[in-house]
Structures are given as structure tokens and as C-alpha cells.
Protein backbone atom coordinates (compact mmCIF):
# COMPACT_ATOMS: atom_id res chain seq x y z
CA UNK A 1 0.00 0.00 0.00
CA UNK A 2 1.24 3.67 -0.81
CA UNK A 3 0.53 5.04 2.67
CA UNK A 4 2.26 8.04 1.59
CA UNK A 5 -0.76 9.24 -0.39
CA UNK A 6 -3.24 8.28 2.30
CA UNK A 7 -1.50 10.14 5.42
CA UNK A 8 -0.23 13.79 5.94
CA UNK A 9 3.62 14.36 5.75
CA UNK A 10 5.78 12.88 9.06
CA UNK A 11 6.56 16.80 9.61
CA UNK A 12 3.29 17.70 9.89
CA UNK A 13 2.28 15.02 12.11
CA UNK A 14 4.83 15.41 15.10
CA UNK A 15 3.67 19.33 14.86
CA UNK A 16 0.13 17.77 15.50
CA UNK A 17 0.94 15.40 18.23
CA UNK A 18 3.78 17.89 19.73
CA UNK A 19 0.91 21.04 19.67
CA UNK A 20 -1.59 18.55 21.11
CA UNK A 21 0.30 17.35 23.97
CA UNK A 22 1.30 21.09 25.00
CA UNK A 23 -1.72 22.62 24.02
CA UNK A 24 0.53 25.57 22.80
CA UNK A 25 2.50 26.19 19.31
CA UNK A 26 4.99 27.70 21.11
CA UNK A 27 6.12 25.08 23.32
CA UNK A 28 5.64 22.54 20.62
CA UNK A 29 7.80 24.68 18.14
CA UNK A 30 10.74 24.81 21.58
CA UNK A 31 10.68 20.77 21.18
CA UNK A 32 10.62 20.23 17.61
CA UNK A 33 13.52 23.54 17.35
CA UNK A 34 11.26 25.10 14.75
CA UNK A 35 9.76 28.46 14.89
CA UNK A 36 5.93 28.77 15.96
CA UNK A 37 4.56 29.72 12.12
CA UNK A 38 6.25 26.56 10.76
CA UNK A 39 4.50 24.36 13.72
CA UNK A 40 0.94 26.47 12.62
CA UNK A 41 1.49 25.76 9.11
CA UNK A 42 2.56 22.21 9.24
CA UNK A 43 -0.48 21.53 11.15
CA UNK A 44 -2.67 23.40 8.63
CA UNK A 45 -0.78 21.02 5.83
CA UNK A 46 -2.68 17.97 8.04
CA UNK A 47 -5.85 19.62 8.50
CA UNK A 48 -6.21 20.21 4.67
CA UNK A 49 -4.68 16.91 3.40
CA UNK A 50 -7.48 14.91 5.79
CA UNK A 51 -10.21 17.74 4.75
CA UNK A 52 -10.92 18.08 8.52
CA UNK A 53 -10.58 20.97 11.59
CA UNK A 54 -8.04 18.98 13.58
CA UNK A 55 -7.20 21.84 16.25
CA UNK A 56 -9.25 24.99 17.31
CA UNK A 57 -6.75 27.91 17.75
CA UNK A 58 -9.85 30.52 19.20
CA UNK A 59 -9.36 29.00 22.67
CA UNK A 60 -6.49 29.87 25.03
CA UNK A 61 -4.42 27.26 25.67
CA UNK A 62 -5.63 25.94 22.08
CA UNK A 63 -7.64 22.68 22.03
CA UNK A 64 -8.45 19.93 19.84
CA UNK A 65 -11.69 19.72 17.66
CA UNK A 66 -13.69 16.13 18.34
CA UNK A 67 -12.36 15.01 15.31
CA UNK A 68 -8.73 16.28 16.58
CA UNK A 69 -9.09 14.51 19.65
CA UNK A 70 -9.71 11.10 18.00
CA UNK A 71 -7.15 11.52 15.04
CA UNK A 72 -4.31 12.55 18.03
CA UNK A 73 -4.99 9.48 20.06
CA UNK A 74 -4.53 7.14 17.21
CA UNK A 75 -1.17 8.67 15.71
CA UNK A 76 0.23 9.26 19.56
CA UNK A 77 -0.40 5.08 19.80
CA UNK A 78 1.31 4.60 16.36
CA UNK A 79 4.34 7.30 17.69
CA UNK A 80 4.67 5.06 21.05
CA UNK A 81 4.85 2.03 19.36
CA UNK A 82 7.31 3.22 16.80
CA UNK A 83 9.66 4.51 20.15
CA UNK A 84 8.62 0.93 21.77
CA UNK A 85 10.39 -0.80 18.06
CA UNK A 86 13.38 1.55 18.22
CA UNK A 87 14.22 1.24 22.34
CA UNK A 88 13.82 -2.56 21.20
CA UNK A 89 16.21 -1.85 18.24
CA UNK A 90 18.49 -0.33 20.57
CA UNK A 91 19.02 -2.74 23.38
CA UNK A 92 19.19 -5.90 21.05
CA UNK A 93 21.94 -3.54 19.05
CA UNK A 94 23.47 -2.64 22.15
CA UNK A 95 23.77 -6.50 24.05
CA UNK A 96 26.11 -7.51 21.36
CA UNK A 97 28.44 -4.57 22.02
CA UNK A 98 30.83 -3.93 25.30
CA UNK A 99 32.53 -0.29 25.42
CA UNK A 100 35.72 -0.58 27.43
CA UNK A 101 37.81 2.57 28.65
CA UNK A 102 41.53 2.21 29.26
CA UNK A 103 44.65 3.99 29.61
CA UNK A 104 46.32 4.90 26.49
CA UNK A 105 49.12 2.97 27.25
CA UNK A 106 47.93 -0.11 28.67
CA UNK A 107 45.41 -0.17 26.08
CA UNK A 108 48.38 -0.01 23.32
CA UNK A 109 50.75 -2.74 25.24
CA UNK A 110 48.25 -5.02 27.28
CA UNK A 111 44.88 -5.23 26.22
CA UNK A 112 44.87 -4.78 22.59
CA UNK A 113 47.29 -7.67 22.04
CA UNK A 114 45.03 -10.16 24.22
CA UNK A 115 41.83 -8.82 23.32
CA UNK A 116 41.92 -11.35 20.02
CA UNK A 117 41.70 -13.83 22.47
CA UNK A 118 38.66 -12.60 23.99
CA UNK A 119 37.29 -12.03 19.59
CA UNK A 120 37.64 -15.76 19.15
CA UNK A 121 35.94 -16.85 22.48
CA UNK A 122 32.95 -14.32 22.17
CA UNK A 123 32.55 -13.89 18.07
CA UNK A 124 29.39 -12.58 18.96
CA UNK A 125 30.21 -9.45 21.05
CA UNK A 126 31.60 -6.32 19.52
CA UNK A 127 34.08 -4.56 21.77
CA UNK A 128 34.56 -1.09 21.29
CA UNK A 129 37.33 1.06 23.21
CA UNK A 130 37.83 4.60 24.62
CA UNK A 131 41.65 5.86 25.68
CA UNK A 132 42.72 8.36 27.90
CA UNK A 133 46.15 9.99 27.97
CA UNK A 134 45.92 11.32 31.74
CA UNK A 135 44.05 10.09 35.00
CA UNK A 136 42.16 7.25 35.58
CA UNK A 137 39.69 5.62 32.82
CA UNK A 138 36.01 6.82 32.23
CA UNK A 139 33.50 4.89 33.75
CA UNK A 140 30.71 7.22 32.67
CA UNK A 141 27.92 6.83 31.16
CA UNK A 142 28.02 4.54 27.69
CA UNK A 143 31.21 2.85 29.11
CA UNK A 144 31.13 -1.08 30.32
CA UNK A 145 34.19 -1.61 31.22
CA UNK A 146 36.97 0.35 32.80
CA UNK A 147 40.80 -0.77 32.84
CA UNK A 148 42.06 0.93 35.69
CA UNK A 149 46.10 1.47 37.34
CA UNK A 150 45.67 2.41 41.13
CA UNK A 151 44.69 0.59 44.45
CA UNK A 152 41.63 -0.58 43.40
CA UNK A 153 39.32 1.47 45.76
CA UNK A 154 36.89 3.76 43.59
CA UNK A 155 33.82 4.42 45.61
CA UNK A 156 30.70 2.72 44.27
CA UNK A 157 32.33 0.46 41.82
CA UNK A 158 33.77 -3.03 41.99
CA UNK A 159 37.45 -3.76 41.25
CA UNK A 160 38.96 -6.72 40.46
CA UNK A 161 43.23 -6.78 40.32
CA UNK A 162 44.14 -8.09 37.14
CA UNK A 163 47.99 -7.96 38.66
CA UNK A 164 50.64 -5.92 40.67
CA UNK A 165 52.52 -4.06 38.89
CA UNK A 166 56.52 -4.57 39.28
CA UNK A 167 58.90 -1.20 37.70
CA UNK A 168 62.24 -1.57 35.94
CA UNK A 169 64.24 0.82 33.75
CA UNK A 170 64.31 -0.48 30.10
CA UNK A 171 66.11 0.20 27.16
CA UNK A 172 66.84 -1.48 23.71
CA UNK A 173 69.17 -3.34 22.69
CA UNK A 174 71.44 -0.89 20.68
CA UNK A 175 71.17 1.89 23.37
CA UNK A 176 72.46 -0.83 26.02
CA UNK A 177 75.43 -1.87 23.43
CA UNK A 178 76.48 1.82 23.03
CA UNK A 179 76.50 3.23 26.30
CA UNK A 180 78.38 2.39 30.08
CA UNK A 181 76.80 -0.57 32.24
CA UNK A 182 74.22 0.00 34.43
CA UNK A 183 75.74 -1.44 37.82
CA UNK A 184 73.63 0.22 40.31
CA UNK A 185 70.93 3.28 40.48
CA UNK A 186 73.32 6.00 40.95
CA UNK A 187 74.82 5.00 37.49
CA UNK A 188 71.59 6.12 35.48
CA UNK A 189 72.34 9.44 36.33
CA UNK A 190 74.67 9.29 33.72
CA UNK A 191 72.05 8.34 30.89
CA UNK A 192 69.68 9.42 28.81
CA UNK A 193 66.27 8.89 30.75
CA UNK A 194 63.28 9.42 29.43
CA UNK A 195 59.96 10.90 31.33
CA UNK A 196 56.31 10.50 30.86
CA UNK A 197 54.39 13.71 31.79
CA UNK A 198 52.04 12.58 34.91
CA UNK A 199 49.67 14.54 37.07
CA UNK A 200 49.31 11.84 39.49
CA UNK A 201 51.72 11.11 41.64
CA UNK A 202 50.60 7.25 41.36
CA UNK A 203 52.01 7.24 38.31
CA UNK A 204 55.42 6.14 39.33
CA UNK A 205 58.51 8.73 37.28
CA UNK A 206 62.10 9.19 38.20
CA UNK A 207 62.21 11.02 40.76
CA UNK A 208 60.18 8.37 42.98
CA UNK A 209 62.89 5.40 41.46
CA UNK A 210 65.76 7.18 42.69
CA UNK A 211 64.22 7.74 46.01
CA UNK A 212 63.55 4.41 45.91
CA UNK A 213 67.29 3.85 45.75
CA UNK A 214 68.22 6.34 48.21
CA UNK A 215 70.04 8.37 45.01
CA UNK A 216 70.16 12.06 45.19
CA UNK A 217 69.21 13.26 41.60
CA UNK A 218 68.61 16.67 40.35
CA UNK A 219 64.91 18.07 40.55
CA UNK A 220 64.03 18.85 37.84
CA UNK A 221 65.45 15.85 36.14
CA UNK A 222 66.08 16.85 32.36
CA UNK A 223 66.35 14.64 29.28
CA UNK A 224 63.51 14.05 27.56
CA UNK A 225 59.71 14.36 28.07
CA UNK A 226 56.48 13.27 26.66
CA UNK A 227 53.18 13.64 27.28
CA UNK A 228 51.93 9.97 27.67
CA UNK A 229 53.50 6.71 28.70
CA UNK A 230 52.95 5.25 25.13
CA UNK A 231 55.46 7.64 23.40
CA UNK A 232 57.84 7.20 26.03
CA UNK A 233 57.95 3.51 25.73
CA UNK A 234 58.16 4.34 21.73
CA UNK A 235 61.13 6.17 22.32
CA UNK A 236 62.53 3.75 24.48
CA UNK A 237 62.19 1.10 21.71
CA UNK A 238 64.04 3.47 19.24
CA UNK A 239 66.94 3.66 21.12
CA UNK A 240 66.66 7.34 22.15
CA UNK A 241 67.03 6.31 26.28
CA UNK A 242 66.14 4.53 29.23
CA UNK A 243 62.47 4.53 30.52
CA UNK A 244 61.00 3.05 33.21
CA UNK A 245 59.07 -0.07 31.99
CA UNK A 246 55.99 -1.59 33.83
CA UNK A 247 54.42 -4.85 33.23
CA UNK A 248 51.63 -3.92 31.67
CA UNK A 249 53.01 -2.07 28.91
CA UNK A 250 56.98 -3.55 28.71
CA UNK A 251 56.63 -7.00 29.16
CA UNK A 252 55.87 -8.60 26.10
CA UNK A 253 59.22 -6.08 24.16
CA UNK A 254 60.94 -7.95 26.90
CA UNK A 255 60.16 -10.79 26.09
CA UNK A 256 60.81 -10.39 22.18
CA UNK A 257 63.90 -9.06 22.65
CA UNK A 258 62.96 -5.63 21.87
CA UNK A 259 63.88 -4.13 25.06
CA UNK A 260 66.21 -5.28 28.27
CA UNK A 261 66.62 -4.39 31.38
CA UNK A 262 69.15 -2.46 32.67
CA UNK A 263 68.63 -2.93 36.52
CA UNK A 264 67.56 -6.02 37.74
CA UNK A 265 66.41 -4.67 40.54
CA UNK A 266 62.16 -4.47 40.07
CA UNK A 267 60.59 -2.39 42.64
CA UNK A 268 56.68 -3.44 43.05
CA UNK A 269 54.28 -1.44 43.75
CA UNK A 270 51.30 -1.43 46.32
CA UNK A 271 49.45 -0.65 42.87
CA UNK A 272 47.98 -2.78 40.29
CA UNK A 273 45.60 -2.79 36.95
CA UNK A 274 42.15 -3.63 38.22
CA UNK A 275 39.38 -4.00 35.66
CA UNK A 276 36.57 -2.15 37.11
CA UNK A 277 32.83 -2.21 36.73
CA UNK A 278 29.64 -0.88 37.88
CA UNK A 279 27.95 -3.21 40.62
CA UNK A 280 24.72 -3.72 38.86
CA UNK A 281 25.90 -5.15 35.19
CA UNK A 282 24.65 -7.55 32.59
CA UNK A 283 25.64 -10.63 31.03
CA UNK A 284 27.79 -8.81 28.49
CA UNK A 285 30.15 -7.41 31.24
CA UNK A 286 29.81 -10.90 33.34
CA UNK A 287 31.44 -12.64 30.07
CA UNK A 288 34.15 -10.25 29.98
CA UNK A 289 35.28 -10.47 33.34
CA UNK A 290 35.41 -14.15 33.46
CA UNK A 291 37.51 -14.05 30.23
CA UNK A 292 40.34 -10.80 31.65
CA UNK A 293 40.20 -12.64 34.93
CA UNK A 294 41.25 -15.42 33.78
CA UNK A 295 43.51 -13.89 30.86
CA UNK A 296 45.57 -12.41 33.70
CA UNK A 297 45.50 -14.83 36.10
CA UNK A 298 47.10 -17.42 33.64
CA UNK A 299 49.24 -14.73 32.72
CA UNK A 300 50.25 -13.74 36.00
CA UNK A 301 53.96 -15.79 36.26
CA UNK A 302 54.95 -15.13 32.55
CA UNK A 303 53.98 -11.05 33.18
CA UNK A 304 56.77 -11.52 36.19
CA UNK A 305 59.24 -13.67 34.60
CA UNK A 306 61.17 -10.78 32.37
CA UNK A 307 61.44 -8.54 36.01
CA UNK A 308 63.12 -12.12 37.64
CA UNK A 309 66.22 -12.90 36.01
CA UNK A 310 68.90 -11.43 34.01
């Protein structure tokens, strides 16, 4: 059937039902973000393609004729089951998607590399991710998930350590082969470190290491700085200096050979990368704890191994 010939134009119609339901072009025209002649004459477009007085405009607030009133009622039930189709649209749409948050850097180093893992157990599930260069990963609105460094005690959310997180300065290969051996922390005061910009003190730099160490270094340190952990570590892997690599984000260039330490000495932290959630959550988020949880938990002695031995 061409209904297209048999009803008014959509435009004209939410004017009708919007006027109707305020009893006033005015506030109809606020909620539609039209002005108040082009909600009058839209409705007068209805009234003369049904060849019928739909709203009477002498009364103040206006009102709808009879045969307003019963022409109204059916396209306001035909407008809520249209929203009832489209919510229903929505939440099938949005079960087979999970929005995760993460640091930019662990989200680079950590969980990108073993979320293919989590693709070929869950086909089904679309995972979708938002970064953050600075503070702690969104767990606002239209986020699932949250990957989270810290001590794992947000107020009204559940946390869940994936692991500790152990610190040791890193550099590659070539930068190790050109410069003096690293025999103990005072040495790196000699090198070329390299500094991630942080504005949380959690966020462990070089000035906390050599504390660490009892090593009295210059503040400010200089050599180079970046803004985020992930072109540090970038840096680091083009020879430029020594940064300070953390599990999350060095272990696996440790393990290909792409960076080495230069201290064996690992300093672990109170800290850790928790995956955090919401406590009310769906079977979505329920499937992709299980699966981190137990990513990280059978990852948990090969994460350490690079920060055990030489």
C-alpha cells in the first residue's frame, strides 16, 4: 500500500501530536527547534490533506476539535509504538556490544594484544574502546568496562586486580650496546632517561625510582619528556634512552627481545591494573570479566618472569 498518499507528511504530524500534547504552538515549536509559524502551518498542511478541523486555535491554551481529539490518540499510539520498536532496536543492538575505557598505554601494550583472544571466544560481542592519555579511565555513562592502574578502591564500583605491577628501567638493545653498564641506580644518572608527563603522583617517574634507591638526583630531572607513557615507551624502543618499563606495557618487548633491562632490581608497587565495573551489570560485562580474569590470572607468572632474572 502507498501510505504516503493516504496520510499527511511525518513533519506535519509530530507538529500535530507535539501542539496537542502542550496545548501551545509555542512550546511545541521549543521541542521540535522550529519556529511557531512553521509548527501552525505544518499543522494546517494535516488539516487540509485529511479535509478536517483537527485543532481549534480561538481557545487559550488551544484545544483539539472532536475530530482532533480522535485523530491525536490514534497517531500518539502509532508514535509510542514506533519509540517501543526503536528502544527494542536499541538494546538488542546494544547487548552484542561492550565499550571498554583504558589507559592509552595499557590499552596499546596489554589489552589490545590479548583482546583477540577474547574475539575468538565471544565472536558474537563487539568490543569497542575509549583511551585516555591522563588520569584514571572513564567509567561514565556509555562505558562497560573500565581498565584501571591504582589501588583498586573507587567508591561505588567493583574492582577486580588483574595484577601488581613490578617497575624496571628499560632500554633497547642498541642503546644498552652503546652506552656504560648500568651497575647500580646512581649509574643512570649518567644516561639518557626518558619521562612521561604525569599529574598523578601514582604514576610512578624518576624522581620516585631514585628515592627508591636512596640516590640524590637533580629536581628537575632533564632529558627528555612526553606527554603519555605510550610515546615514552616508543622512544625507548628506538633507542633514544632509558624509561622506566611496567608490566603492563613492557613485558611482552621484553620478552621479544625488543627491550632489556638495565637494573635487575624491580621495585613493586602497592598498585595494580584492576578491571573495574559498575555493581549492577549484565551478562555482556559478566562474560568479559570471566575471560580478563582469567587472561591475567594465567598470565600472571609469565607477566613476572622478564622482572626475575637477568
Amino acid at each position: 500500500m502507498r501510505y504516503w498518499k493516504r496520510i499527511p507528511p511525518l513533519k506535519s504530524l509530530l507538529a500535530l501530536e507535539a501542539a496537542a500534547r502542550h496545548a501551545s504552538f509555542t512550546r511545541a515549536a521549543d521541542e521540535l527547534n522550529v519556529s511557531q509559524s512553521a509548527v501552525s502551518h505544518a499543522i494546517t498542511t494535516a488539516e487540509t490533506f485529511l479535509g478536517a478541523q483537527l485543532i481549534n486555535r480561538s481557545t487559550r491554551p488551544i484545544s483539539l476539535t472532536p475530530e482532533g481529539k480522535a485523530y491525536v490518540a490514534t497517531l500518539a499510539n502509532c508514535f509510542t509504538q514506533l519509540a517501543a520498536e526503536a528502544d527494542g532496536l536499541r538494546r538488542r543492538r546494544a547487548a552484542d556490544v561492550l565499550t571498554i575505557s583504558c589507559n592509552l598505554a595499557y590499552g596499546n601494550y596489554w589489552l589490545l594484544p590479548r583482546l583477540k583472544g577474547f574475539h575468538a571466544a565471544h565472536p558474537d560481542l563487539q568490543v569497542n574502546m575509549v583511551t585516555t592519555y591522563q588520569g584514571l579511565a572513564s567509567l561514565d555513562e556509555g562505558i562497560d568496562v573500565a581498565i584501571r592502574f591504582g589501588r583498586g578502591d573507587w567508591p561505588g564500583r567493583e574492582a577486580r586486580l588483574l595484577f601488581r605491577e613490578r617497575i624496571v628501567p628499560v632500554a633497547s638493545p642498541d642503546y644498552v650496546e652503546r652506552n656504560a653498564p648500568v651497575r647500580s641506580a646512581g649509574d643512570l644518572l649518567s644516561h639518557d632517561l626518558l619521562h612521561a608527563l604525569s599529574v598523578e603522583r601514582s604514576w610512578y617517574d624518576w624522581q620516585q625510582w631514585f628515592e627508591q634507591f636512596g640516590v640524590t638526583a637533580p629536581n628537575p630531572l632533564p632529558w627528555p619528556m612526553f606527554d603519555n607513557h605510550l610515546l615514552m615507551m616508543q622512544a625507548a624502543l628506538s633507542g633514544r634512552g632509558v624509561a622506566l618499563g611496567w608490566i603492563g606495557t613492557a613485558s611482552d618487548f621484553l620478552r621479544q627481545g625488543l627491550l632489556v633491562k638495565v637494573l635487575d632490581v624491580p621495585i613493586v608497587l602497592d598498585e595494580g591494573l584492576y578491571v573495574v565495573v559498575r555493581r549492577q551489570r549484565d551478562r555482556r560485562i559478566e562474560r568479559f570479566l570471566d575471560w580478563i580474569t582469567d587472561c591475567a590470572g594465567s598470565e600472571a607468572a609469565a607477566l613476572e618472569q622478564p622482572f626475575r632474572g637477568a
